[in-house]
Protein backbone atom coordinates (compact mmCIF):
# COMPACT_ATOMS: atom_id res chain seq x y z
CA UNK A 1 20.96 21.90 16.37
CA UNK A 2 17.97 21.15 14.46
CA UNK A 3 13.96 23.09 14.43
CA UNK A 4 11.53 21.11 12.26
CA UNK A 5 8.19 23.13 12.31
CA UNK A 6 4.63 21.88 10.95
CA UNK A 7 3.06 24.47 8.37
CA UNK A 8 -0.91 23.64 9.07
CA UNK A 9 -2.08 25.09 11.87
CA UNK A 10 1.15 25.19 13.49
CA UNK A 11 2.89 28.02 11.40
CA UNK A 12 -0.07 28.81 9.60
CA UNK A 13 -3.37 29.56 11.92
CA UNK A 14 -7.15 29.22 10.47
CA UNK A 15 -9.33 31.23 12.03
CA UNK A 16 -12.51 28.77 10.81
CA UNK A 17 -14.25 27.08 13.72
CA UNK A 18 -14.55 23.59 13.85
CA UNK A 19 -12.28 21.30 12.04
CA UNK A 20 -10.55 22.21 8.32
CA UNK A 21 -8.68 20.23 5.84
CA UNK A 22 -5.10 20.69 6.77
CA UNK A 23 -4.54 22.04 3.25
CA UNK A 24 -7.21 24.72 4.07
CA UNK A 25 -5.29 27.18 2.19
CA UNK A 26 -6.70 25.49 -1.32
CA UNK A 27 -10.37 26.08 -0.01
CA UNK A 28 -10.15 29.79 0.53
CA UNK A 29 -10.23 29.17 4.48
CA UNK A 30 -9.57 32.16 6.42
CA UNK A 31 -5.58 32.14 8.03
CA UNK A 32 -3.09 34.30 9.46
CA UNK A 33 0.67 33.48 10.20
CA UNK A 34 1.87 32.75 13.69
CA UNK A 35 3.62 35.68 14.05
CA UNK A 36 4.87 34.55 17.57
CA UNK A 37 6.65 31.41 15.86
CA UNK A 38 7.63 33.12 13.24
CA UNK A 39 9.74 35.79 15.55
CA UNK A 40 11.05 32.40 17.00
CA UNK A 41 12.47 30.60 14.26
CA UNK A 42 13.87 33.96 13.16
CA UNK A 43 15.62 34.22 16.78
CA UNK A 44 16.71 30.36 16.77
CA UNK A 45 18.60 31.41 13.20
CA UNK A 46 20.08 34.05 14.71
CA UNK A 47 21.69 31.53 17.76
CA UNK A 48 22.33 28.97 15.31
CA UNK A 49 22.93 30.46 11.95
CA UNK A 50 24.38 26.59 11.03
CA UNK A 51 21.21 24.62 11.94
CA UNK A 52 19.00 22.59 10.32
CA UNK A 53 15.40 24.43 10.11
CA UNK A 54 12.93 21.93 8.79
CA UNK A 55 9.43 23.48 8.11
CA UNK A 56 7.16 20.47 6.17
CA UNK A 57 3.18 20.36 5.17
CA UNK A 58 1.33 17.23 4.58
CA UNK A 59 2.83 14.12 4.72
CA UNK A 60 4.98 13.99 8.19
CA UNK A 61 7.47 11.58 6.41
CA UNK A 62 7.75 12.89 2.90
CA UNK A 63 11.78 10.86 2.17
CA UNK A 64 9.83 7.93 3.13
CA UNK A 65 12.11 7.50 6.26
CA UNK A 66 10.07 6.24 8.90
């Protein structure tokens, strides 16, 4: 079993309206954590303490494997 999960605004929610740099973190924009993913991937560890749980930011292929 594998989980990959995206950090920017996937994991981590701004609460700015309109569109934000997906590093919005470095420019003080307002965020919370999705708390409702969060009790996921904590659940999905819990099923399948052996799987691979992925969570990336920024470049979607950072190995250069696609």
């Amino acid at each position: 079993m594998r989980l990959f999960v995206d950090c920017d605004d996937t994991l981590i929610l701004y609460d700015s309206e309109g569109e934000v740099h997906p590093y919005g973190f470095v420019r003080d924009e307002p965020y919370r954590i999705n708390d409702t993913l969060v009790a996921f991937v904590k659940a999905f560890y819990a099923k399948y303490p052996n799987a691979l749980i992925t969570i990336w930011s920024g470049d979607s292929d950072p190995a250069g494997l696609l």
